[in-house]
N, C-alpha and C. Protein backbone atom coordinates (compact mmCIF):
# COMPACT_ATOMS: atom_id res chain seq x y z
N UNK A 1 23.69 18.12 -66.89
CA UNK A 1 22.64 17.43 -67.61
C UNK A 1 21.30 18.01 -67.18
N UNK A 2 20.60 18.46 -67.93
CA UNK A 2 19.03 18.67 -67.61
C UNK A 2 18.05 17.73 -67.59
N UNK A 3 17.78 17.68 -66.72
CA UNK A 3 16.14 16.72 -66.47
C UNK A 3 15.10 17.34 -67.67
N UNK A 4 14.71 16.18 -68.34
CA UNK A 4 13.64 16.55 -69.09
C UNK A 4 12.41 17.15 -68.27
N UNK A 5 11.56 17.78 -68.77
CA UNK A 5 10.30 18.79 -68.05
C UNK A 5 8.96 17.80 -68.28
N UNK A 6 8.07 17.43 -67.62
CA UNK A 6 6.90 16.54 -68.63
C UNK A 6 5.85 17.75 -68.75
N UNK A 7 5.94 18.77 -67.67
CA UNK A 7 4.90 19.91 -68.26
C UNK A 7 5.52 21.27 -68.50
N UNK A 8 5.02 21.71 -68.53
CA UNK A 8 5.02 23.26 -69.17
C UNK A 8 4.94 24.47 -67.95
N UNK A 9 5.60 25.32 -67.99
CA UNK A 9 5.99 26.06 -66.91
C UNK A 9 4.37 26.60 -66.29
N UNK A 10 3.74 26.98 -67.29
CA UNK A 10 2.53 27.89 -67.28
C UNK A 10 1.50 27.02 -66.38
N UNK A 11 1.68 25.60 -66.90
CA UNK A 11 0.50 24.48 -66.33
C UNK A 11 0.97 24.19 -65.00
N UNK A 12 2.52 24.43 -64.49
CA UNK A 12 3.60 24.18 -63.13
C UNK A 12 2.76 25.05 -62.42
N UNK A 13 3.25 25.88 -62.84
CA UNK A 13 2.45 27.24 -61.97
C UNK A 13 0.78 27.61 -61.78
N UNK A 14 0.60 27.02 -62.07
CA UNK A 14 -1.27 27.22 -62.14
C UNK A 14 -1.27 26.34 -61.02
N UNK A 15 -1.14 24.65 -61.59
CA UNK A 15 -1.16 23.48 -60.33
C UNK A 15 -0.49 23.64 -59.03
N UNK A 16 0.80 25.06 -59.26
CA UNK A 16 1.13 25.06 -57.75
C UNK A 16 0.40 26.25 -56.83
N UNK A 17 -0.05 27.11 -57.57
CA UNK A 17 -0.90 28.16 -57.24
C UNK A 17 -2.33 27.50 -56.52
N UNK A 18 -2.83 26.99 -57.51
CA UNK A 18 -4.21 26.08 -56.87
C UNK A 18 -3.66 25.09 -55.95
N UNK A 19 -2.75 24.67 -55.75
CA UNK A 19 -1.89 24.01 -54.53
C UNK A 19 -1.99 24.64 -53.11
N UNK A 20 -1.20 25.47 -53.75
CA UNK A 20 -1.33 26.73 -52.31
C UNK A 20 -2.47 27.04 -52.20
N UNK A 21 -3.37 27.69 -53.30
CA UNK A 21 -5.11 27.94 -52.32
C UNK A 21 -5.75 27.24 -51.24
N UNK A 22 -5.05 25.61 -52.49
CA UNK A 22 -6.19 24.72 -50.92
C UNK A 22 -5.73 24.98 -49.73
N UNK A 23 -4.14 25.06 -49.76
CA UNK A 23 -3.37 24.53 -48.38
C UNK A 23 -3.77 25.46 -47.53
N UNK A 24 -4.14 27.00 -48.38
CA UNK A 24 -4.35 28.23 -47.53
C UNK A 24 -5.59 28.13 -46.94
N UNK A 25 -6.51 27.65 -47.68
CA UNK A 25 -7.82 27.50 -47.38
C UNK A 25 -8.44 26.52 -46.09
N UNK A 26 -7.53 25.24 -45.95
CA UNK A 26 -7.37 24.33 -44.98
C UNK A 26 -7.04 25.03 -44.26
N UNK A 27 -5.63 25.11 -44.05
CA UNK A 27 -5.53 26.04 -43.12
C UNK A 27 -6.72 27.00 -41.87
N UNK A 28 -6.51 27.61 -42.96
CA UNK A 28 -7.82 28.77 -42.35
C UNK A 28 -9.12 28.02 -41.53
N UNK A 29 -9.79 27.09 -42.53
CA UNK A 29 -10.37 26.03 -41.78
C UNK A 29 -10.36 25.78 -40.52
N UNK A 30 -9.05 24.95 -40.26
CA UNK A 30 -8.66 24.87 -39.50
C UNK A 30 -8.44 25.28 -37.85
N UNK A 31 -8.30 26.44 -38.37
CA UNK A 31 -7.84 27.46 -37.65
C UNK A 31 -9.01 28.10 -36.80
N UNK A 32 -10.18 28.03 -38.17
CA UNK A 32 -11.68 29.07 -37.37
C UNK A 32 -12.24 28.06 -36.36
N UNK A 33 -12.08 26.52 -36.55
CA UNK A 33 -12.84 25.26 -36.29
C UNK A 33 -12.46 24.67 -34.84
N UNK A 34 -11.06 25.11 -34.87
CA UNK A 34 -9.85 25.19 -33.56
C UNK A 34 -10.56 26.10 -32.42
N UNK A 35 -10.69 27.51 -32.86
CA UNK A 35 -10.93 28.51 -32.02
C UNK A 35 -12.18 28.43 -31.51
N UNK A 36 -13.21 28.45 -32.78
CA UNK A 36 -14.21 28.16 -32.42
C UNK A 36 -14.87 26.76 -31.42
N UNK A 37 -13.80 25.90 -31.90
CA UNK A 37 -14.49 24.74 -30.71
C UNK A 37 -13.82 25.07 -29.05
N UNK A 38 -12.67 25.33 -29.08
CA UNK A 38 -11.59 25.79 -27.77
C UNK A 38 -12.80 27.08 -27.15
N UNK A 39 -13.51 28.18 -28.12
CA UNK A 39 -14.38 28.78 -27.33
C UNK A 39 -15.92 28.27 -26.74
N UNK A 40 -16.27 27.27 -27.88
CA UNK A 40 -17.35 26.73 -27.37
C UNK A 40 -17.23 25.56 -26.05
N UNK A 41 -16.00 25.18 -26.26
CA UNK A 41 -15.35 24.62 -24.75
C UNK A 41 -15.32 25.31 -23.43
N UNK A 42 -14.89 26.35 -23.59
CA UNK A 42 -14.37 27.15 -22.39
C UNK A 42 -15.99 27.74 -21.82
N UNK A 43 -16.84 28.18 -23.08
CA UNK A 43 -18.30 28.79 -22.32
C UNK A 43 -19.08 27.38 -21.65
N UNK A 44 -18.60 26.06 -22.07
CA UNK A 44 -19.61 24.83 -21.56
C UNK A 44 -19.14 24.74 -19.98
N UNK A 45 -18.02 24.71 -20.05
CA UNK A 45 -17.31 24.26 -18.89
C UNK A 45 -17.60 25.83 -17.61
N UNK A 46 -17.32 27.18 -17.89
CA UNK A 46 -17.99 28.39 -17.41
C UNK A 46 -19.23 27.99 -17.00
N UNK A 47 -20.52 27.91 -17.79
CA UNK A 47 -21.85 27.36 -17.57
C UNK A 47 -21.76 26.06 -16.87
N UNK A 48 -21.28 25.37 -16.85
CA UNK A 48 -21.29 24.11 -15.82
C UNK A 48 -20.65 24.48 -14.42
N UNK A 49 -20.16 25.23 -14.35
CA UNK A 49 -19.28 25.45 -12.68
C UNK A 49 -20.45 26.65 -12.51
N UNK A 50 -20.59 27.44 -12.95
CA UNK A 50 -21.67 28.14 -12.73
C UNK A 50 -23.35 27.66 -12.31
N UNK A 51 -23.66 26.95 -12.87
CA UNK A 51 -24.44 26.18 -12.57
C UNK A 51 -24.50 25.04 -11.28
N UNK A 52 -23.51 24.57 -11.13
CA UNK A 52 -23.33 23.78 -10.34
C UNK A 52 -22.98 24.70 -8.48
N UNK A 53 -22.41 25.56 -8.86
CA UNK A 53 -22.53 26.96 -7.45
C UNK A 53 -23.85 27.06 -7.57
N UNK A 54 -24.55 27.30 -8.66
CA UNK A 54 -25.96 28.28 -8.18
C UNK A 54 -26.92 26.95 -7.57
N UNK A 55 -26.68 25.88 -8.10
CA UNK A 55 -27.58 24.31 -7.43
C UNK A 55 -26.89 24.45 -5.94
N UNK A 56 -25.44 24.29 -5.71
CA UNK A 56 -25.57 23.55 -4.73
C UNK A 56 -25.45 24.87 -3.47
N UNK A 57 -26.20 26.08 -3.76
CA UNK A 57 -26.14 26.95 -2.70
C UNK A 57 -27.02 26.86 -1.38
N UNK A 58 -26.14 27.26 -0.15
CA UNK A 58 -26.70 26.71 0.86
C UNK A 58 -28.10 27.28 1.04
N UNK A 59 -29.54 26.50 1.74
CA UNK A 59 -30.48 27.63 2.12
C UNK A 59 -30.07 28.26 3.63
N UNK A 60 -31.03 28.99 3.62
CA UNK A 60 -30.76 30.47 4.83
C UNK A 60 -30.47 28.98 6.09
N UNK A 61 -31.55 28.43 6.69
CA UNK A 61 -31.58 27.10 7.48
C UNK A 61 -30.06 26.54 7.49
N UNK A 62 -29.66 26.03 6.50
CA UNK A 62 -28.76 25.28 6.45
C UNK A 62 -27.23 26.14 6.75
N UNK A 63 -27.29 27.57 6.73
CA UNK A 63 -25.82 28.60 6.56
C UNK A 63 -26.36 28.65 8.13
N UNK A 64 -27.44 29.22 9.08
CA UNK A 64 -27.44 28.93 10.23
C UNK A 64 -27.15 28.08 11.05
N UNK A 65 -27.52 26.91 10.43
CA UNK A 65 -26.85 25.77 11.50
C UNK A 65 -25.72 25.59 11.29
N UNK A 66 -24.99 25.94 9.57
CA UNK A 66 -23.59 25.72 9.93
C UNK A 66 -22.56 26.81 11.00
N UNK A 67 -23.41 27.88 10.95
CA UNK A 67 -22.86 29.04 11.81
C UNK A 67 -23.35 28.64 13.24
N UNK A 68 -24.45 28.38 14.05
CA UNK A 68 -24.30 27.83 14.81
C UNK A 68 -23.10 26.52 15.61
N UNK A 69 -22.83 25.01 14.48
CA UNK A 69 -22.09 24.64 15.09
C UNK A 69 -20.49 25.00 15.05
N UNK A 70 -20.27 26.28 13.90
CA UNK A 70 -18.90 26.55 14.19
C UNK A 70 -18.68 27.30 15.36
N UNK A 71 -19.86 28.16 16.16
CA UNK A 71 -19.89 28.96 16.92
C UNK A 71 -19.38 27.75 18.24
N UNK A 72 -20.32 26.72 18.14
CA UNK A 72 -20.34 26.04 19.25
C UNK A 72 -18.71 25.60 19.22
N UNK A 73 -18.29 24.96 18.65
CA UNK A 73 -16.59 24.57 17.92
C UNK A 73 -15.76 25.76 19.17
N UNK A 74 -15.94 26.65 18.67
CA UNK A 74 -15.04 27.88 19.12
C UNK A 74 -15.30 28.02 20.44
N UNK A 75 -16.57 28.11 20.92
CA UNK A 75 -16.53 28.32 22.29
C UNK A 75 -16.05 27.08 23.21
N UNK A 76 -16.39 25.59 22.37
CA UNK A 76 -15.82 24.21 23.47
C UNK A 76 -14.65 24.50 23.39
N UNK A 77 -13.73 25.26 22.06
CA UNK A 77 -12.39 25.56 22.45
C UNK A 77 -11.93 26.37 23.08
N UNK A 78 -12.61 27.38 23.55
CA UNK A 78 -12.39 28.33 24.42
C UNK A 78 -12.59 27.62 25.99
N UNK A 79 -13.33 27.14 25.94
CA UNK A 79 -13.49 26.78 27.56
C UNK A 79 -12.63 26.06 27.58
N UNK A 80 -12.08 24.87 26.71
CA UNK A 80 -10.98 23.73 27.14
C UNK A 80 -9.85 24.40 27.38
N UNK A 81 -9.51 25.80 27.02
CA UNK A 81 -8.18 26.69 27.12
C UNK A 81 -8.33 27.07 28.57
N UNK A 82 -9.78 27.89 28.64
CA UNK A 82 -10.18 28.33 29.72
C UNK A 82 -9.88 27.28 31.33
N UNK A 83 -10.40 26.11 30.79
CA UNK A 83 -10.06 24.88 32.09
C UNK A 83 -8.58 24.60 32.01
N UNK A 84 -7.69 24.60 30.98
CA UNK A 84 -6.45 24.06 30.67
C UNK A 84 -5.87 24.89 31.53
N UNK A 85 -5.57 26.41 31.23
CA UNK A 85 -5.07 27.80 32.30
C UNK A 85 -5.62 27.61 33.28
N UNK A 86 -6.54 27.03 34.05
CA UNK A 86 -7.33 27.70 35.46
C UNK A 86 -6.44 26.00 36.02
N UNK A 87 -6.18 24.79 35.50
CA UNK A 87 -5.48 23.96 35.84
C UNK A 87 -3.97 23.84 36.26
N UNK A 88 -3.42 25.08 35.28
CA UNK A 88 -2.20 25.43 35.43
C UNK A 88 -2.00 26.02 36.50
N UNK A 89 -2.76 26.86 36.73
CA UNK A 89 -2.49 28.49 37.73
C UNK A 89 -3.04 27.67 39.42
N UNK A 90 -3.67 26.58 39.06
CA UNK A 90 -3.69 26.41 40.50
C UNK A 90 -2.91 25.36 41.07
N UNK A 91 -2.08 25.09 40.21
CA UNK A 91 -0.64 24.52 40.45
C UNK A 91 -0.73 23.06 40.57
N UNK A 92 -1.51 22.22 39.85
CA UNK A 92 -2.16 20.90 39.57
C UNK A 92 -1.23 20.25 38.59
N UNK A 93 -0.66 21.33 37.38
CA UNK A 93 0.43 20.76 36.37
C UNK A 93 1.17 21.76 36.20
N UNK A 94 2.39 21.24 35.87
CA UNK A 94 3.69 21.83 35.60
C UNK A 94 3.35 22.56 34.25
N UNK A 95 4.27 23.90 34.72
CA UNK A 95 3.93 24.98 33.37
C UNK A 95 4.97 24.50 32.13
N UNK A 96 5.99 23.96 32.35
CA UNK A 96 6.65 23.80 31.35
C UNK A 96 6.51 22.34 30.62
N UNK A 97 5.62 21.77 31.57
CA UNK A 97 5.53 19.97 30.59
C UNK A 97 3.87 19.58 30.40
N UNK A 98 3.14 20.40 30.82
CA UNK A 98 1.87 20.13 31.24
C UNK A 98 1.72 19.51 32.04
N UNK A 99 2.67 18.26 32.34
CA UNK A 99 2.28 16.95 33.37
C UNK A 99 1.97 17.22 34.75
N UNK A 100 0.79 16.36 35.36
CA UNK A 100 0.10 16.57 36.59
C UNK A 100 1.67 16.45 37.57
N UNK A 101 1.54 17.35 39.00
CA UNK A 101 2.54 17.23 39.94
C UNK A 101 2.17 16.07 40.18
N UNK A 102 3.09 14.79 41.37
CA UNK A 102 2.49 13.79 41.76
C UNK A 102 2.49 14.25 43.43
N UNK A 103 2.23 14.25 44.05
CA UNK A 103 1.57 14.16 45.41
C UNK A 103 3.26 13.84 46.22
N UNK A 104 4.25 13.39 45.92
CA UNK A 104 5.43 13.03 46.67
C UNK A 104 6.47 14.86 46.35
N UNK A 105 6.24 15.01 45.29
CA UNK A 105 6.92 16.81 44.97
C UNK A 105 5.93 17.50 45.24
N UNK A 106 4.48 17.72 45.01
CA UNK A 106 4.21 18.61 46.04
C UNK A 106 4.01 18.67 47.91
N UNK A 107 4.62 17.62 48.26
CA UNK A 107 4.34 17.56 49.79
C UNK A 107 6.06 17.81 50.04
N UNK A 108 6.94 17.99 49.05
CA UNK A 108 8.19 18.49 49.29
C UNK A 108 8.64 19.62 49.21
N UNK A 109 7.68 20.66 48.25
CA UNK A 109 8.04 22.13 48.08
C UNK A 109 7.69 22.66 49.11
């Protein structure tokens, strides 16, 4: 059985042609409006971290004193090593536990 037609092949095809333009045309739209905002995204967010390094850079003053107290850092840790070994070696604590001798084992060795 054939389905009756209500239009005409010629008028089918025109309306599906101009169908497809729009869809192509959206599309495309679409597509430039996508990229273009995803790039105008990516340069805001670039310019904001950028910006925000160049504000919060240290002055000369402030990179000195932080280099000063890391200096100081390193050397209180050096001396606490320095006193820790010179505690060991003069036979005050045990090398294998740290713990102080007590006065009853060293008056026995």
């Amino acid at each position: 059985m054939d389905f009756p037609r209500l239009i005409d092949y010629s008028t089918r095809n025109y309306l599906y042609q101009t169908l497809s333009n729009c869809h192509e045309y959206r599309v495309n739209l679409y597509y430039y409006a996508l990229n273009i905002g995803v790039f105008a995204l990516f340069v805001l967010i670039v310019s904001a971290i950028l910006y925000h390094c160049y504000k919060n850079k240290l002055t000369d003053y402030e990179r000195e004193q932080r280099n000063l107290r890391d200096q100081d850092y390193i050397l209180s840790k050096i001396r606490f090593y320095q006193v820790q070994s010179k505690a060991t070696q003069d036979g005050k604590m045990s090398g294998i536990t740290n713990l102080p001798y007590t006065e009853d084992y060293t008056s026995s060795r």
